[in-house]
Protein backbone atom coordinates (compact mmCIF):
# COMPACT_ATOMS: atom_id res chain seq x y z
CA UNK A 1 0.00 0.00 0.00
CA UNK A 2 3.14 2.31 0.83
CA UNK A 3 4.27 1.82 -2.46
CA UNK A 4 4.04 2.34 -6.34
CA UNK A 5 4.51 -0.99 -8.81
CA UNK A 6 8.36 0.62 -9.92
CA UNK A 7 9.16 0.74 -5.71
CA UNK A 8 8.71 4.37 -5.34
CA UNK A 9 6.94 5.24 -2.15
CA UNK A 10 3.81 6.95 -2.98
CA UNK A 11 2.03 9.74 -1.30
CA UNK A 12 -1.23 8.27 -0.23
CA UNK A 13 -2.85 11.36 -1.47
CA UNK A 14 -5.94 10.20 -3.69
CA UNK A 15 -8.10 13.44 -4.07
CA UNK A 16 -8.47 14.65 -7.73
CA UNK A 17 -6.36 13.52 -11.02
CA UNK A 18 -3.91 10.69 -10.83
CA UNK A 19 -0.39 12.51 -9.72
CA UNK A 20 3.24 11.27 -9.88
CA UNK A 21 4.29 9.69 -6.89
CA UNK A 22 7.20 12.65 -6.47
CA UNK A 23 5.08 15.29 -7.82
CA UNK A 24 5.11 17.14 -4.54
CA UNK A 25 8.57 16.50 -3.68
CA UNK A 26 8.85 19.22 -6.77
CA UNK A 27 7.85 22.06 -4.51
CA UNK A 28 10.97 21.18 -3.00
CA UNK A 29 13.17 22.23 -5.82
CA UNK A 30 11.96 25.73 -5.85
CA UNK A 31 12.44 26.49 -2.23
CA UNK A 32 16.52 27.05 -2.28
CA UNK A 33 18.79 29.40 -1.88
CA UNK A 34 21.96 30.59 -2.04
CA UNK A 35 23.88 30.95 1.23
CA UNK A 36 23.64 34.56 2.71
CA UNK A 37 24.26 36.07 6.20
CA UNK A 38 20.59 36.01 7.54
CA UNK A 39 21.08 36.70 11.20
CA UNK A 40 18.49 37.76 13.24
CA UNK A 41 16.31 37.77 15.70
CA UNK A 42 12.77 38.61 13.73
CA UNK A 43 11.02 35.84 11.32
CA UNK A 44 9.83 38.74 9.25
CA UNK A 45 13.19 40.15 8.49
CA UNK A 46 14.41 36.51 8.02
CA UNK A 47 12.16 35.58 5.58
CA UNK A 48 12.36 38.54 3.51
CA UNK A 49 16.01 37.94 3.41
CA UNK A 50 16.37 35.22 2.61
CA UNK A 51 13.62 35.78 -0.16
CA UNK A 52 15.45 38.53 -1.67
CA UNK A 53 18.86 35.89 -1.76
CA UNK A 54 16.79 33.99 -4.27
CA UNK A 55 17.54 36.34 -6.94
CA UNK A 56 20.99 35.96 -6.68
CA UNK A 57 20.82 31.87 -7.12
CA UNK A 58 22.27 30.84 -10.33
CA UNK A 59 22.52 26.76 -9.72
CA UNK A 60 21.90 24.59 -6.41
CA UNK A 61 22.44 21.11 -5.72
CA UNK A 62 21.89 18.86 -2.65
CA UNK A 63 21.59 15.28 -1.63
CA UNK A 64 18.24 14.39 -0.11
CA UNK A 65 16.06 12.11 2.30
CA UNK A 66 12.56 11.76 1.32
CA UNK A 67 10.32 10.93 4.64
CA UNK A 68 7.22 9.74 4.45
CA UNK A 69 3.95 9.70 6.74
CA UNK A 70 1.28 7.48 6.49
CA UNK A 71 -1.75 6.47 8.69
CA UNK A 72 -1.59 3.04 7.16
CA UNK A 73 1.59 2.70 7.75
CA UNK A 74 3.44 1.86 11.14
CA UNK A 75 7.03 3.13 9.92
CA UNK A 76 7.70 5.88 7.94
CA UNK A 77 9.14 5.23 4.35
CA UNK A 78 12.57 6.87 4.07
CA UNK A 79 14.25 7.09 0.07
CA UNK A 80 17.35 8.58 -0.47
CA UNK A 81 18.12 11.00 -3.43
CA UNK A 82 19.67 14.50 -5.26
CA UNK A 83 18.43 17.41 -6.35
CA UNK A 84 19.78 19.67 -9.05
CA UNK A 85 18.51 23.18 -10.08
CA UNK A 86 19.57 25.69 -12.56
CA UNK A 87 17.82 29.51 -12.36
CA UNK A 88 15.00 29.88 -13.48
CA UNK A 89 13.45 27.18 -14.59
CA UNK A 90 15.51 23.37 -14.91
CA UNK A 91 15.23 21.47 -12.28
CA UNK A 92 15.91 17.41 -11.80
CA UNK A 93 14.67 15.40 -8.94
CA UNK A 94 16.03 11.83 -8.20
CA UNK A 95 14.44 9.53 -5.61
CA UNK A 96 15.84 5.98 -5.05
CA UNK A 97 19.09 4.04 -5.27
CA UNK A 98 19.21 3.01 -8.13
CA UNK A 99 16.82 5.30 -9.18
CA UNK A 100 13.31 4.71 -9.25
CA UNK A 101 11.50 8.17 -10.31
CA UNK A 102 13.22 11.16 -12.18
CA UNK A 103 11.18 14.65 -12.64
CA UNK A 104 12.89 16.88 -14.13
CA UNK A 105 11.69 20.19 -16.05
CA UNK A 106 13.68 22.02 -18.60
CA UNK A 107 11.70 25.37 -19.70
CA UNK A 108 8.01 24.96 -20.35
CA UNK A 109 8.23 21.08 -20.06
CA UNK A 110 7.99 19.23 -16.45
CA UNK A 111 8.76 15.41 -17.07
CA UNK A 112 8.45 12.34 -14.70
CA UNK A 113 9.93 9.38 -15.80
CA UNK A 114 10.16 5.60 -14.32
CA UNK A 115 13.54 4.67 -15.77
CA UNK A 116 12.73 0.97 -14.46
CA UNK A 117 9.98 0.41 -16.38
CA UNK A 118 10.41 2.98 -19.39
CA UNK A 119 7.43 5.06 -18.67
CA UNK A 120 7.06 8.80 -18.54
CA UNK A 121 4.72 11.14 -18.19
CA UNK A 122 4.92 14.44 -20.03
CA UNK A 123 3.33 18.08 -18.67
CA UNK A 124 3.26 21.06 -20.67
CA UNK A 125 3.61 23.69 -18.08
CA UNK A 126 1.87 26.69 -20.77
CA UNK A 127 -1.91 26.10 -21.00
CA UNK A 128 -5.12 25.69 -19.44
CA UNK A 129 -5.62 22.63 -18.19
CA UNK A 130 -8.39 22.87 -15.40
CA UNK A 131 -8.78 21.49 -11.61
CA UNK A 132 -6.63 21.12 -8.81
CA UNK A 133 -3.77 19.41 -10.85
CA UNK A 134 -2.91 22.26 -12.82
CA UNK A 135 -3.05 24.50 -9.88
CA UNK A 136 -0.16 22.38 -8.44
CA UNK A 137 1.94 22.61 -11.60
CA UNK A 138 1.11 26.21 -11.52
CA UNK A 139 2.63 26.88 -8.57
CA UNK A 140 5.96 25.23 -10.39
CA UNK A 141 5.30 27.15 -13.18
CA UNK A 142 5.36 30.82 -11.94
CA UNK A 143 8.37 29.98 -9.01
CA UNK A 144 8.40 30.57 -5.48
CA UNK A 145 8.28 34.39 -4.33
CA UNK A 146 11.23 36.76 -4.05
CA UNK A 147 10.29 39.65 -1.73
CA UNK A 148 8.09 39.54 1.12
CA UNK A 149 4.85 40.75 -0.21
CA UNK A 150 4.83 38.39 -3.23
CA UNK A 151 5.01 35.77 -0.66
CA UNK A 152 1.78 37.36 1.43
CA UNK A 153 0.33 37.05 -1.77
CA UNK A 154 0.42 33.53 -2.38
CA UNK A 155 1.08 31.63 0.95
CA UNK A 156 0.03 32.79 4.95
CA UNK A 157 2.50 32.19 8.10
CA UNK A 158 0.71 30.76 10.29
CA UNK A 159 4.05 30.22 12.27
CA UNK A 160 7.57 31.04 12.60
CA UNK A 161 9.88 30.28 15.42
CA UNK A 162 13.80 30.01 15.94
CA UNK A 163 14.71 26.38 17.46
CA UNK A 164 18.60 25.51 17.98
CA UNK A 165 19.40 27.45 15.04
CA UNK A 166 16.89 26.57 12.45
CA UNK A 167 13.92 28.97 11.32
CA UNK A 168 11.32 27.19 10.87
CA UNK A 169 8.27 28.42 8.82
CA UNK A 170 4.68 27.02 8.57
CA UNK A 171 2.60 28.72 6.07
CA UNK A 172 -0.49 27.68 3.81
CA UNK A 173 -1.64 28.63 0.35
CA UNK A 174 -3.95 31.03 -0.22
CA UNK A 175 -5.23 29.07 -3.18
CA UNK A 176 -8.01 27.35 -2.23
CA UNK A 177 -7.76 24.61 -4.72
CA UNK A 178 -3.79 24.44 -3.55
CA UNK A 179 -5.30 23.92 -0.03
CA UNK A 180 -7.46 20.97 -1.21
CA UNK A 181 -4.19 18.88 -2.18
CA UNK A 182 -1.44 20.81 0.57
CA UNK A 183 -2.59 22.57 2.76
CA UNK A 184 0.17 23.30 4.72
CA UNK A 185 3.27 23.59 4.23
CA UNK A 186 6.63 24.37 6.24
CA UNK A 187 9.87 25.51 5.80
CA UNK A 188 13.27 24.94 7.87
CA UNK A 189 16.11 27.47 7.42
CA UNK A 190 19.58 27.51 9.01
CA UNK A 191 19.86 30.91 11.12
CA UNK A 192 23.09 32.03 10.55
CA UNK A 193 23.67 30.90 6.90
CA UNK A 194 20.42 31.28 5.17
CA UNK A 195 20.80 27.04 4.02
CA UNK A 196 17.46 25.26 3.05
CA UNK A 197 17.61 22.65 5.85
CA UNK A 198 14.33 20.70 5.19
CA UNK A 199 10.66 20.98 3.71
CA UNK A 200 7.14 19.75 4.86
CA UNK A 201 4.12 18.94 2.90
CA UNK A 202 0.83 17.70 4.89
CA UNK A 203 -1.90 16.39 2.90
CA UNK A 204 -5.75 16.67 3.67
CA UNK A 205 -5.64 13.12 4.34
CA UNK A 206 -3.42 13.45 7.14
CA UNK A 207 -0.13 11.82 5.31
CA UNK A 208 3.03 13.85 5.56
CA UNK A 209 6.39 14.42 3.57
CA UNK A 210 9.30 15.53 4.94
CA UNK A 211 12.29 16.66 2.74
CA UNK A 212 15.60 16.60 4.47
CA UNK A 213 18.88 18.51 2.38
CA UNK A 214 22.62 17.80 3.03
CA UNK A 215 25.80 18.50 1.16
CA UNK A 216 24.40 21.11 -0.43
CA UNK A 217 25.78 23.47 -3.11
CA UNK A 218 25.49 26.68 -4.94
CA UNK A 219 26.73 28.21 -8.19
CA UNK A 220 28.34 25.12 -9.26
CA UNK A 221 28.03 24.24 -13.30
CA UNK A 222 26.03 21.66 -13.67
CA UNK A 223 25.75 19.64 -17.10
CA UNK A 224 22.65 20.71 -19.07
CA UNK A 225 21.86 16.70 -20.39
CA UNK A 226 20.79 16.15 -16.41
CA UNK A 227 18.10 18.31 -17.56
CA UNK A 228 17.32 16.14 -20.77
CA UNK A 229 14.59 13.32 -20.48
CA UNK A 230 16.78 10.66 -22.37
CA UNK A 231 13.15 9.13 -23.27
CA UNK A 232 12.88 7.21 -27.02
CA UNK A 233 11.07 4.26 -28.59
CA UNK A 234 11.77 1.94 -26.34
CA UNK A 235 9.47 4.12 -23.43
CA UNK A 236 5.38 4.90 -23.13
CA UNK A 237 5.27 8.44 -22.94
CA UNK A 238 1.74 9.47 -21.83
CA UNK A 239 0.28 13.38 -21.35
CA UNK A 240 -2.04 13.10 -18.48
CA UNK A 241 -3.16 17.05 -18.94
CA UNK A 242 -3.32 17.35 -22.47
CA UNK A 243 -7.26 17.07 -23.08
């Protein structure tokens, strides 16, 4: 039950479309940062910092642990992966060793791919698909805030608090078809050097996924075929979105 037929843990979520499995792991991807001195002793100030650092990202990489929640489940499901991200808009996400899902995006194209049994799924991030799904890629599409009142706009603290060094914000959309899939969300920031430490997703079903960063770094190059799907022939490529 914890888990999809190529292994990948799955999120338990069933409301609305069919979603990839690491489709809200991608949220992840968009909340980095490059390192900046973010000291202080007000989550207001802190966040709008380390907002504003945003602009200055160029390229961010990271090795992750995927956590995840589930009321059906007595243990959590941990998967080890990596993250890659090139400004403003390529991203890859690996979960499993070997690797078990891939979505990457490169431009107006998100991808999620099953390298283990040749299947991928192909979104067109341009368009007007309907429902909660495309409010989810949406959210991909137009990137995570860089000042403090585009935030406001889109998400609402509902908490932030300095613990042993870590900021730690919990915030939910104000979409209210976002809120029908996440809503809420939370954010864990090292004090001193502005480093994405973790991420938090809970689901309406009560189900949880916890994103965990380490070795991370910025403004590295990064090869640009990591951002290339690699599909041919050989794979079932399927649009879910495309009517």
């Amino acid at each position: 039950m914890g888990r999809a037929r190529d292994g990948a843990p799955t999120t338990g979520v069933t409301p609305g479309p069919r979603r990839p499995a690491s489709w809200w792991g991608l949220l992840s991807l968009i909340l980095v940062t490059a390192p900046a001195a973010l000291a202080t002793s007000d989550g207001d100030t802190f966040l709008g910092l380390w907002l504003s650092a945003q602009s200055r990202l160029d390229s961010w990489s990271a090795d992750l642990v995927q956590t995840r929640y589930l009321a059906t489940l007595t243990r959590p499901l941990s998967t080890p992966g990596r993250v890659w991200f090139v400004a403003p808009d390529r991203f890859r996400w690996e979960l499993g060793r070997p690797v078990k899902s891939v979505a990457l995006r490169d431009g107006a194209t998100l991808w999620i791919l099953s390298p283990t049994l040749r299947r991928a799924e192909k979104y067109h991030m341009e368009g007007e698909s309907a429902g909660p799904a495309r409010d989810a890629l949406a959210l991909l599409d137009s990137g995570f805030p860089r000042d403090l009142e585009a935030f406001r706009r889109r998400f609402e603290v509902i908490d932030a608090r300095e613990t042993n060094g870590v900021w730690r914000f919990r915030m939910r959309p104000r979409s209210e078809t976002a809120r029908r899939l996440v809503p809420e969300m939370a954010l864990e920031i090292g004090a001193n050097d502005g480093g994405l430490r973790a991420t938090e997703l809970r689901f309406t079903d009560g189900s949880r996924m916890r994103n965990e960063f380490t070795s991370a770094r910025a403004g590295d190059a990064i090869d640009p075929q990591l951002f290339s799907p690699g599909v041919d022939a050989t794979w079932k490529i399927t649009e879910p979105l495309t009517p």
